[in-house]
Protein backbone atom coordinates (compact mmCIF):
# COMPACT_ATOMS: atom_id res chain seq x y z
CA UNK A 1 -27.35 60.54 -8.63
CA UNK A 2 -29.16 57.21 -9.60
CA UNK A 3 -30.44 58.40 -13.27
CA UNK A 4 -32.87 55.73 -13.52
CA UNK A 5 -34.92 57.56 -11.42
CA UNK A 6 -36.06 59.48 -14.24
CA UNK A 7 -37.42 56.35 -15.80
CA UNK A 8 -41.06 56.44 -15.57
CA UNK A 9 -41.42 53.20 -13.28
CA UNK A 10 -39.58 49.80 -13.56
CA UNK A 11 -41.36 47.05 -14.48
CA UNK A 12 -41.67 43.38 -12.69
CA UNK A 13 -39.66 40.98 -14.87
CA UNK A 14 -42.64 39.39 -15.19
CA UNK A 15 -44.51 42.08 -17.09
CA UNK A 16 -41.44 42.16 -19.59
CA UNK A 17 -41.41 38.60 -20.11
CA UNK A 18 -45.23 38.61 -21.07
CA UNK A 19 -44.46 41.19 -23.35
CA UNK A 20 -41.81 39.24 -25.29
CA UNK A 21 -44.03 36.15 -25.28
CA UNK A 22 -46.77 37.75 -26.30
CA UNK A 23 -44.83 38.76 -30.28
CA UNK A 24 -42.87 35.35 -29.63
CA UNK A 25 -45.21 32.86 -29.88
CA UNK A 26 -46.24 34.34 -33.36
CA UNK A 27 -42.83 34.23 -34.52
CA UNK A 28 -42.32 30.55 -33.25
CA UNK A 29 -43.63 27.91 -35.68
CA UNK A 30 -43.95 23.88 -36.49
CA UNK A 31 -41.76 22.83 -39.39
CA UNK A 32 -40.49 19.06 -40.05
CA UNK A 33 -36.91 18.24 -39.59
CA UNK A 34 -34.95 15.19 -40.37
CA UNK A 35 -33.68 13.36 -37.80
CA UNK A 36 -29.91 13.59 -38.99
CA UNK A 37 -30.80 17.52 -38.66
CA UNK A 38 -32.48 17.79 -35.53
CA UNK A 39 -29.57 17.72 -33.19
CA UNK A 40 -30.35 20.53 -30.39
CA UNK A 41 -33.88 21.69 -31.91
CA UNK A 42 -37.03 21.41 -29.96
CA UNK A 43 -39.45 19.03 -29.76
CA UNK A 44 -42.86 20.46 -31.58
CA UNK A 45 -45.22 17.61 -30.41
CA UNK A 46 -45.21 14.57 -27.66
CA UNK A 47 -43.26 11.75 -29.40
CA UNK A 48 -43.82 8.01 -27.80
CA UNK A 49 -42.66 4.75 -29.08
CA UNK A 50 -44.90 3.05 -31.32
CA UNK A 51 -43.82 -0.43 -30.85
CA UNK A 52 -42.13 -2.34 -28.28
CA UNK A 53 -38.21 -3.01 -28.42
CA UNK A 54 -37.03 -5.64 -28.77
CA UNK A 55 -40.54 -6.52 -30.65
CA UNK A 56 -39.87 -9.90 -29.53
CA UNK A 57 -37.60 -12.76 -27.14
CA UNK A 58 -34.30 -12.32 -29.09
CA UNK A 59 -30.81 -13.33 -28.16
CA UNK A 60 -27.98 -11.27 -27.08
CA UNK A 61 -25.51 -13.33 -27.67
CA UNK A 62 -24.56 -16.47 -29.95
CA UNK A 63 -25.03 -19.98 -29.25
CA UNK A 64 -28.21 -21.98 -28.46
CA UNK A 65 -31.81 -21.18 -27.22
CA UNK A 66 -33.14 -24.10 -24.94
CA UNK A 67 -35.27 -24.48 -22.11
CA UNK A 68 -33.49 -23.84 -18.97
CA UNK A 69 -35.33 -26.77 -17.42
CA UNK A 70 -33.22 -28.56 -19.77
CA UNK A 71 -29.76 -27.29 -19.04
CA UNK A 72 -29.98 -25.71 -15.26
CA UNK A 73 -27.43 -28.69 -14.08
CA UNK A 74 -24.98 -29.22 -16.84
CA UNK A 75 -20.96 -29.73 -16.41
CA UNK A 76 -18.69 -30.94 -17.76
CA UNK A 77 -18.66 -34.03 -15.74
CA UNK A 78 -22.49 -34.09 -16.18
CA UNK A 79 -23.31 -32.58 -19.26
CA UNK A 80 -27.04 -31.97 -20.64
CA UNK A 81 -27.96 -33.52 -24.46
CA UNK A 82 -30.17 -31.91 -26.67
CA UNK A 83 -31.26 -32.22 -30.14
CA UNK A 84 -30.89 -29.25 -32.32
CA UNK A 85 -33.53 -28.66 -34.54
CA UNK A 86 -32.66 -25.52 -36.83
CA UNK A 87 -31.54 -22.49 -36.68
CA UNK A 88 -32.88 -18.99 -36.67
CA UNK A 89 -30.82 -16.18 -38.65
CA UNK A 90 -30.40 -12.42 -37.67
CA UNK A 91 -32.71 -11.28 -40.31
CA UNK A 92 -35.71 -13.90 -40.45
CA UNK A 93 -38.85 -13.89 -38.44
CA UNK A 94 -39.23 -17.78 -37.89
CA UNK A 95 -41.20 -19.34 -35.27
CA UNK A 96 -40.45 -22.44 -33.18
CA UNK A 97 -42.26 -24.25 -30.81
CA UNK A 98 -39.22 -25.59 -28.50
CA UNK A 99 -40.31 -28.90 -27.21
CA UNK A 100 -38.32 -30.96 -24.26
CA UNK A 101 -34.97 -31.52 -24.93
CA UNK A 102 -34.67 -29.66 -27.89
CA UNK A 103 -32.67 -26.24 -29.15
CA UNK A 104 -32.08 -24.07 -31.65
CA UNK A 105 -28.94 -22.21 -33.25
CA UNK A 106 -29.09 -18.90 -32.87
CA UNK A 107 -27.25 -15.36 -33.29
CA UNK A 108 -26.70 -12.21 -31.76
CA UNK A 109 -30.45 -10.46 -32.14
CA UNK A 110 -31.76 -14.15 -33.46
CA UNK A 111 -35.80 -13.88 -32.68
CA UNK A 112 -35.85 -16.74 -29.90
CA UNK A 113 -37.98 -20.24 -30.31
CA UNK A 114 -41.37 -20.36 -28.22
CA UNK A 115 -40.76 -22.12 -25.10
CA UNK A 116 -36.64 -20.88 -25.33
CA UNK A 117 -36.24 -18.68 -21.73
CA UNK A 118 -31.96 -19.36 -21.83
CA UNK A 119 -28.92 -18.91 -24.25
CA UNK A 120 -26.34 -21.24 -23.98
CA UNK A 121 -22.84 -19.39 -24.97
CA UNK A 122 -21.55 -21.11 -27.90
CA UNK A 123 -17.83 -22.08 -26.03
CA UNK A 124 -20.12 -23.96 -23.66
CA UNK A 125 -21.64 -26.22 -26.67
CA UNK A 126 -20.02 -28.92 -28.65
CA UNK A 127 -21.98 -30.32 -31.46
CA UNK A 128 -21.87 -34.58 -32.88
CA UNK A 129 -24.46 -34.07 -35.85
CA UNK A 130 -27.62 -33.10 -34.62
CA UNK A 131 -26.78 -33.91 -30.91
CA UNK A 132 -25.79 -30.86 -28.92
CA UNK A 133 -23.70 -31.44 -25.50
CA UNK A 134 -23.95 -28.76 -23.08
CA UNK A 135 -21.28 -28.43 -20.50
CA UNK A 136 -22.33 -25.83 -18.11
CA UNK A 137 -26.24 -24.55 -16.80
CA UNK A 138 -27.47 -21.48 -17.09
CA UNK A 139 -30.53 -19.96 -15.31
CA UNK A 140 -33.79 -18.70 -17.17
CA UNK A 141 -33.05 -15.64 -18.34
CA UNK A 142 -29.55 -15.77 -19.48
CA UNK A 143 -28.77 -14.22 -22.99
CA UNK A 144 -32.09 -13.00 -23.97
CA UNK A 145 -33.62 -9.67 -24.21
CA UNK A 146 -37.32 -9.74 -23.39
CA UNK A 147 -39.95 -7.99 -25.57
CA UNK A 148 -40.64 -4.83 -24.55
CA UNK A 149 -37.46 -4.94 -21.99
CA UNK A 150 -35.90 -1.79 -23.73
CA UNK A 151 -38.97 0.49 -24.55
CA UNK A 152 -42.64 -0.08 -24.31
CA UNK A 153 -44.99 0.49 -26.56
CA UNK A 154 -46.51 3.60 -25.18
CA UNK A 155 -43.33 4.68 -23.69
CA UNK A 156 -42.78 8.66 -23.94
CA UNK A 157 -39.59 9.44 -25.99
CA UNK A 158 -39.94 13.11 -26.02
CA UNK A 159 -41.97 15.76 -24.53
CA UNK A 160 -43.40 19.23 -26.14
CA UNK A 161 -40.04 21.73 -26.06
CA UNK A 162 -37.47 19.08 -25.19
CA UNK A 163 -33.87 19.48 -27.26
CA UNK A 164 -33.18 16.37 -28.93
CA UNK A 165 -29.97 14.90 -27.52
CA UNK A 166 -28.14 12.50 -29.54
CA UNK A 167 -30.08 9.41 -27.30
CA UNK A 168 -33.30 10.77 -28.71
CA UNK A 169 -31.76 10.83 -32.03
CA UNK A 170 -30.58 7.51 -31.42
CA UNK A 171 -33.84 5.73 -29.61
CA UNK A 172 -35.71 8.03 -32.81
CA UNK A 173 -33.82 5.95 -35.68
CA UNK A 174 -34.75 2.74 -33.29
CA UNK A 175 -38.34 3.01 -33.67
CA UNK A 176 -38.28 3.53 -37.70
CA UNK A 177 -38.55 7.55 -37.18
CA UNK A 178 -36.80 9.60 -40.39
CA UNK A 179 -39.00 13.56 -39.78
CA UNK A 180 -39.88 14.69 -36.54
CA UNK A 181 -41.81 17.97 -35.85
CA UNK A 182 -39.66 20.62 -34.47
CA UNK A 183 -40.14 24.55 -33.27
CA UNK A 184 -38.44 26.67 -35.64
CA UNK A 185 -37.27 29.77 -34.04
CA UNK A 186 -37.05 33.30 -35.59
CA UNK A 187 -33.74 34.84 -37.37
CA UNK A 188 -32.16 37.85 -35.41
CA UNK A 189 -30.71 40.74 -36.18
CA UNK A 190 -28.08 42.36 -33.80
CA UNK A 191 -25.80 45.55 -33.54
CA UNK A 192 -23.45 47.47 -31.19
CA UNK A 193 -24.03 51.21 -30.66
CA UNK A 194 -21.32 54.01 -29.42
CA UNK A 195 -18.75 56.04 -30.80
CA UNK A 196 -16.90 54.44 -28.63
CA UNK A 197 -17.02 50.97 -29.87
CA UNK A 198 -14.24 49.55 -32.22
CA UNK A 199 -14.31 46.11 -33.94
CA UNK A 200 -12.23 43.18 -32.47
CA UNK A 201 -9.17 43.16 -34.89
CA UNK A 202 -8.92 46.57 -35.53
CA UNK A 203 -6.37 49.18 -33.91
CA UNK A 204 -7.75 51.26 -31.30
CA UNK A 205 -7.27 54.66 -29.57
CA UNK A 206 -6.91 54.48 -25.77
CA UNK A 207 -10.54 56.05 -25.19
CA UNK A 208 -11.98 53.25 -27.77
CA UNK A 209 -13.41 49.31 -26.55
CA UNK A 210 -13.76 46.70 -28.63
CA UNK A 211 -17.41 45.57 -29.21
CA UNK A 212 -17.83 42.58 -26.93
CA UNK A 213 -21.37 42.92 -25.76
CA UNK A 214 -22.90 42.14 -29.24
CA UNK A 215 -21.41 39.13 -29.49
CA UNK A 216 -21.77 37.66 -25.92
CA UNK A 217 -25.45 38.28 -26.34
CA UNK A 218 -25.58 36.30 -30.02
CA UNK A 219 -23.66 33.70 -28.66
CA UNK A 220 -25.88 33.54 -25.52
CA UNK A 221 -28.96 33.26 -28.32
CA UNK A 222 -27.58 30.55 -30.63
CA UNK A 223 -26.62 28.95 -27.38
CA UNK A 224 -30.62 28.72 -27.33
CA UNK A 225 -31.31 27.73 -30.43
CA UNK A 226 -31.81 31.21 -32.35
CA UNK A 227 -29.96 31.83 -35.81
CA UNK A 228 -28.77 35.05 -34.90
CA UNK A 229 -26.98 37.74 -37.27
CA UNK A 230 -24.63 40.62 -36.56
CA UNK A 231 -24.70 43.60 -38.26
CA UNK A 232 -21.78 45.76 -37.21
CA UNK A 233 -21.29 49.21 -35.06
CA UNK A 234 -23.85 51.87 -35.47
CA UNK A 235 -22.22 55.26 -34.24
CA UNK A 236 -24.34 57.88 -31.27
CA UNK A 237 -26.14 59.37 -34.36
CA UNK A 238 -30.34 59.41 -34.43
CA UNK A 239 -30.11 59.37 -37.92
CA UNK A 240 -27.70 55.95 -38.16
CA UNK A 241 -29.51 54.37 -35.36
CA UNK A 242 -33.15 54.71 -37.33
CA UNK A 243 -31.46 54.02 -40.53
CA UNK A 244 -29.75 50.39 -38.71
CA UNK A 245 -33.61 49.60 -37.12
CA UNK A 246 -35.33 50.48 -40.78
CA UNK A 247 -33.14 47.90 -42.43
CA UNK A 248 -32.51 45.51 -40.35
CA UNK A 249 -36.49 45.04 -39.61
CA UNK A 250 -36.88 44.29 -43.11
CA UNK A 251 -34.78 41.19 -42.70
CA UNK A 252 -35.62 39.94 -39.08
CA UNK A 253 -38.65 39.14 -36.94
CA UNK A 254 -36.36 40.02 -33.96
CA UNK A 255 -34.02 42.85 -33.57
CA UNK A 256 -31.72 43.40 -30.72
CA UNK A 257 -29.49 46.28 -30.29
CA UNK A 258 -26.69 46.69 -27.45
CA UNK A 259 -25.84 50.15 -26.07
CA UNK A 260 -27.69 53.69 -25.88
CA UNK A 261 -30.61 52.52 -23.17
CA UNK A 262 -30.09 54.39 -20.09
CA UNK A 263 -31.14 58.27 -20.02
CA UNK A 264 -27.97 59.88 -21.04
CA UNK A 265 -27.79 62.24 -23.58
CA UNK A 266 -26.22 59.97 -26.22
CA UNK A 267 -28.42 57.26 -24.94
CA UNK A 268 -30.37 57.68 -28.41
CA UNK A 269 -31.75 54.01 -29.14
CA UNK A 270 -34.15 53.98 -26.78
CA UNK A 271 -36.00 56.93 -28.07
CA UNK A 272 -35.68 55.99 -31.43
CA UNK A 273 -37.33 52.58 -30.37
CA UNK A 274 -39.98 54.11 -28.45
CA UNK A 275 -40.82 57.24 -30.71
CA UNK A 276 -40.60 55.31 -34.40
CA UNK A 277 -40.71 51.48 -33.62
CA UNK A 278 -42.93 50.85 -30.95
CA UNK A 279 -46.70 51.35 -32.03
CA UNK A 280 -47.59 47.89 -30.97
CA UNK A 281 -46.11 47.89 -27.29
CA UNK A 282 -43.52 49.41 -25.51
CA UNK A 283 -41.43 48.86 -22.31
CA UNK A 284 -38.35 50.41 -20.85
CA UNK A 285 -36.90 49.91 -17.33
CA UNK A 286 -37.22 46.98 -15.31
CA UNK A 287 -36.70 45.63 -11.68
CA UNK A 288 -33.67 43.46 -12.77
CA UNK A 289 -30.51 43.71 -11.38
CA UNK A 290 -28.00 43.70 -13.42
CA UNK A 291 -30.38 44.82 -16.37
CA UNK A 292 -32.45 47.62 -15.54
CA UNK A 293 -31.96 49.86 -18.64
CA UNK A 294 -33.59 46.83 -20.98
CA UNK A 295 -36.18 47.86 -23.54
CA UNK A 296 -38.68 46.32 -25.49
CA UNK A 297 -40.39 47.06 -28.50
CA UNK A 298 -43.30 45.62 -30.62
CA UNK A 299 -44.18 47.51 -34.42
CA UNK A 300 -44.71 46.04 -37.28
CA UNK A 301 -43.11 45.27 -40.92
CA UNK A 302 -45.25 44.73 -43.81
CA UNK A 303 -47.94 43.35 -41.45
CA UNK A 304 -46.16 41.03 -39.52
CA UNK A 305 -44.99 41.81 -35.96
CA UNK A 306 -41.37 42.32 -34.84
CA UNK A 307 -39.84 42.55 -31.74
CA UNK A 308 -37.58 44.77 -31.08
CA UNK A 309 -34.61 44.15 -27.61
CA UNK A 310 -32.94 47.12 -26.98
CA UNK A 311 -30.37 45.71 -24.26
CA UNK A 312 -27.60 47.51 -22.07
CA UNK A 313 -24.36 48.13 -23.65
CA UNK A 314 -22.57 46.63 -20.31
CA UNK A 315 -22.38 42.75 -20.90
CA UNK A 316 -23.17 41.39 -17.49
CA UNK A 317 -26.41 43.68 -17.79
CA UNK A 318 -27.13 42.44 -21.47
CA UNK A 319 -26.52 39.02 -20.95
CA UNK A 320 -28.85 39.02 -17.39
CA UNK A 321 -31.63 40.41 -19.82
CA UNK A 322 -31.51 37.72 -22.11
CA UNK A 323 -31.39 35.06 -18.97
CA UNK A 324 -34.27 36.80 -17.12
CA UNK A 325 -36.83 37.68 -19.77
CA UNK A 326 -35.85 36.52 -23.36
CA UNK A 327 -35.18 32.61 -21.94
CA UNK A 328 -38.41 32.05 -19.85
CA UNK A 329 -40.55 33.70 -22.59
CA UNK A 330 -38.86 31.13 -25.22
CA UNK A 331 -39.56 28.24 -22.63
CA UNK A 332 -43.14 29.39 -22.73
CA UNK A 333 -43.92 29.31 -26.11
CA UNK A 334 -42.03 26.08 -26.82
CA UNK A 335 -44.71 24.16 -24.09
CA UNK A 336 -41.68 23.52 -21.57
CA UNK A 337 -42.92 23.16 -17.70
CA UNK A 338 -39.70 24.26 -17.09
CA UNK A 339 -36.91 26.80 -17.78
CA UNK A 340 -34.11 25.84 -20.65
CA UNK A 341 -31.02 26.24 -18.46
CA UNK A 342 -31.02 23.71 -15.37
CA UNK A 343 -32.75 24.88 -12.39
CA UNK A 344 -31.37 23.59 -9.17
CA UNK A 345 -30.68 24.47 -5.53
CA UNK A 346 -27.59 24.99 -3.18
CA UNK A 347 -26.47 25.60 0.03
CA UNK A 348 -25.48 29.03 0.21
CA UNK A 349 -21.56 29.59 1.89
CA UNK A 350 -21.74 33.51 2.37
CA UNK A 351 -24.35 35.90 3.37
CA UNK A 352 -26.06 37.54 0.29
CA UNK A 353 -27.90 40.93 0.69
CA UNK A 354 -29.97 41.62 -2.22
CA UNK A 355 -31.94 45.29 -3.20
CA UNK A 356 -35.90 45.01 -2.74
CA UNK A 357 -37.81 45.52 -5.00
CA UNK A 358 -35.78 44.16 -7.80
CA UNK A 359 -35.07 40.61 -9.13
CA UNK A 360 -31.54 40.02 -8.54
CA UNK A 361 -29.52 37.29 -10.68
CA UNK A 362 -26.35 36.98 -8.67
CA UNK A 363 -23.52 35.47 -10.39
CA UNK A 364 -22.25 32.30 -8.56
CA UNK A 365 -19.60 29.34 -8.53
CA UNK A 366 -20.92 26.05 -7.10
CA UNK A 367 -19.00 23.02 -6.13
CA UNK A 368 -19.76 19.90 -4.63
CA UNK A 369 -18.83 18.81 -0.89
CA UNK A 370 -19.77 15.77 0.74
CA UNK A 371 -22.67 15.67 -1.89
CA UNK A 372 -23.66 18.57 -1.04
CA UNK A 373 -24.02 21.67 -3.75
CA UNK A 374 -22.20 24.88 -2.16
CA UNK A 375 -22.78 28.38 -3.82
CA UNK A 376 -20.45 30.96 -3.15
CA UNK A 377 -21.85 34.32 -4.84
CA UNK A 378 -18.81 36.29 -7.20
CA UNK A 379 -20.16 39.47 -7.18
CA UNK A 380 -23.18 41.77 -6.49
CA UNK A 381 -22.31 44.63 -8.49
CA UNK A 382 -20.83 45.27 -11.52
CA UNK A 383 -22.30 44.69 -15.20
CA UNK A 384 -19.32 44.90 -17.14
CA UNK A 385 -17.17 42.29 -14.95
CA UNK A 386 -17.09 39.72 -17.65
CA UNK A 387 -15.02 37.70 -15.95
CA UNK A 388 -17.30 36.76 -13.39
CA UNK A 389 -19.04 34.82 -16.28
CA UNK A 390 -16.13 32.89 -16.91
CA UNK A 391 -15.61 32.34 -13.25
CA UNK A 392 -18.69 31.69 -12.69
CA UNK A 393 -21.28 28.48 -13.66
CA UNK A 394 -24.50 29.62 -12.38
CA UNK A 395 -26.88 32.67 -11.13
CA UNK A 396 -28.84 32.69 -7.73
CA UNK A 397 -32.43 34.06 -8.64
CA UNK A 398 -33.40 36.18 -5.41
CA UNK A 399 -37.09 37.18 -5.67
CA UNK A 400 -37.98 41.09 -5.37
CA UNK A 401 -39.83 40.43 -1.85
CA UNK A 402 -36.51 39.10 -0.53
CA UNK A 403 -33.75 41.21 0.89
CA UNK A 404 -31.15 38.26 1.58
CA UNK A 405 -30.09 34.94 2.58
CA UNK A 406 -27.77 33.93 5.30
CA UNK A 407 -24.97 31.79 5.12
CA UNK A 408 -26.24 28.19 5.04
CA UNK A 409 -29.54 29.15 3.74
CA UNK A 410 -30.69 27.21 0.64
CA UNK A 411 -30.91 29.45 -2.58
CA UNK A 412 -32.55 28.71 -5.73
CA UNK A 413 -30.25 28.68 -8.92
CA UNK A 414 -30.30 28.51 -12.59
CA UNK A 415 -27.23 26.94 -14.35
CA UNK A 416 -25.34 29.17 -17.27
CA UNK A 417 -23.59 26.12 -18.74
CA UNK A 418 -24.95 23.49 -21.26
CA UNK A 419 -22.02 21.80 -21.89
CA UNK A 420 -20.87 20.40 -18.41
């Protein structure tokens, strides 16, 4: 017997992301970060570079700045003479007007002399007083960084809901930036339910698990950005289970709970949710596989919304939820034009048959062959295989108006690592 057929309907994936967006994007808001700090947020507002670098001709190297009209045939048999006529430090915006046959000592990041288009290496250069021999040409060109050459003014650093890498924090600190605006997201709360469930650690009974599920899903959420906290096991009691929500709603915008969903007897979380905490909006069942018994709920604490995730207790299932709905809602509100994890496409190595009607994320294990990506699917069924998460790096998303792909058919993916 398939006992989410006493589920009312299931909704499109769609409809539950909406949902979550809708209490998200009031929960999401602009706050200033330091730069030092900003490792891995998101980008609040377009960022581009306000000046050009290098703001001027400057040297890479040390040695000389001459005209390489001057130089271009030097040797040692034949060497060029020049007449040097200063010298420009590191730190001191000087100007020169090179003339013919002149030069100018420079350094490493030395703001070059007008007229200077080549830097003569300084093992090339012998110097008599102020006579400079030069004993090998270079072309224009050589040893200098022109204006502009690493960024332009204008030039787009970051865009709305990027994560700052450490080369934005880098090309950041370049262009004189200490605060940037950043999205700060909402604290979570989240808890195991089922008399079943034991704490890692602890000795167990045969009959018992350890809690896994719980933490795979606040992992998966700080993975995203979220500060998340747990809050323990919460045994098949109504009582417990409203107590847990009560509190816990009084110290997060977002609760999630794992467990109790489906339409079992002890299933009790999900009537709880939709009988106590969902006067604002309400959703349970969707057309996800693995993830149908997800649940949503929307109340409100001392006039603020909260948003309540009441997930599966299987962690495949839990983890797909988060993926499907929670991670393209967050994309939304941060102004992304695209989905956090990678998106990408492969060739597929296997036939895949997929359920209509539902939205199927299909664990998968890519490699590369001849430069080409190759999926191979790990398995179809099966929300508590874990493993297949370690196994695997990515999911295929197969739309609910497609029953399959064949084996060399191109498949749409979304990567599940962020760290290579």
């Amino acid at each position: 017997m398939d006992v989410y057929r006493f589920m009312e309907r299931l909704h499109p994936v769609d409809e539950a992301v909406s949902l979550v967006y809708s209490v998200l994007r009031r929960l999401v808001v602009v706050e200033e970060s330091g730069i030092n700090e900003s490792l891995g947020r998101y980008i609040a507002a377009d960022i581009y570079s306000s000046q050009d670098i290098p703001p001027y001709n400057k040297s890479v190297l040390d040695g000389c700045a001459a005209r390489s009209v001057d130089v271009g045939g030097a040797s040692p048999e034949s060497p060029a003479f020049l007449i040097k006529k200063g010298a420009i430090p590191v730190d001191r915006d000087i100007e020169y007007l090179l003339r013919p046959g002149e030069c100018v000592e420079v350094a490493t990041g030395s703001k070059l002399p007008v007229n200077a288009d080549v830097v003569i290496p300084a093992e090339y250069i012998s110097v008599r007083g102020n006579e400079v021999i030069v004993t090998k040409g270079f072309g224009s060109g050589y040893g200098v960084a022109t204006r502009g050459e690493d960024l332009k003014q204008g030039t787009n650093i970051a865009s709305i809901g990027d994560r700052i890498d450490d080369f934005h924090i880098g090309l950041l600190a370049t262009l004189g930036y200490s605060k940037i605006k950043v999205w700060k997201l909402p604290r979570a709360c989240i808890f195991s339910t089922g008399d079943e469930l034991v704490e890692p650690g602890s000795e167990k009974d045969p009959g018992k698990l350890y809690a896994s599920t719980a933490r795979l899903v606040k992992a998966l959420l700080e993975k995203l950005g979220f500060k998340v906290e747990y809050h323990g096991l919460v045994g098949d009691s109504r009582t417990e289970v409203m107590r847990k929500f009560e509190f816990l709603l009084s110290r997060c915008p977002i609760v999630i709970s794992t467990g109790g969903t489906s339409v079992g007897k002890k299933d009790l979380v999900i009537r709880v949710v939709k009988e106590k905490f969902s006067d604002k909006g309400f959703l349970h069942g969707i057309a996800l596989t693995p993830g149908r018994p997800m649940g949503i709920g929307i109340t409100s604490y001392d006039g603020k919304d909260r948003l309540i995730l009441s997930l599966s207790g299987m962690p495949v299932a839990a983890y797909t939820e988060i993926i499907a709905v929670v991670e393209p809602a967050l994309s939304k509100v941060l102004g992304r034009n695209r989905r956090i994890f990678r998106e990408f496409q492969g060739v597929l190595e296997r036939k895949l048959v997929s359920r209509p009607g539902m939205t199927n994320y299909v664990r998968a294990r890519t490699r590369i062959v001849d430069g080409k990506i190759l999926v191979s699917p790990l398995r179809l069924t099966g929300s508590g295989i874990l493993s297949t998460l370690l196994y695997g790096d990515s999911m295929i998303i197969v739309p609910p108006d497609v029953t399959g792909y064949n084996e060399g058919e191109i498949v749409n993916l979304l990567s599940t690592r962020l760290y290579g």
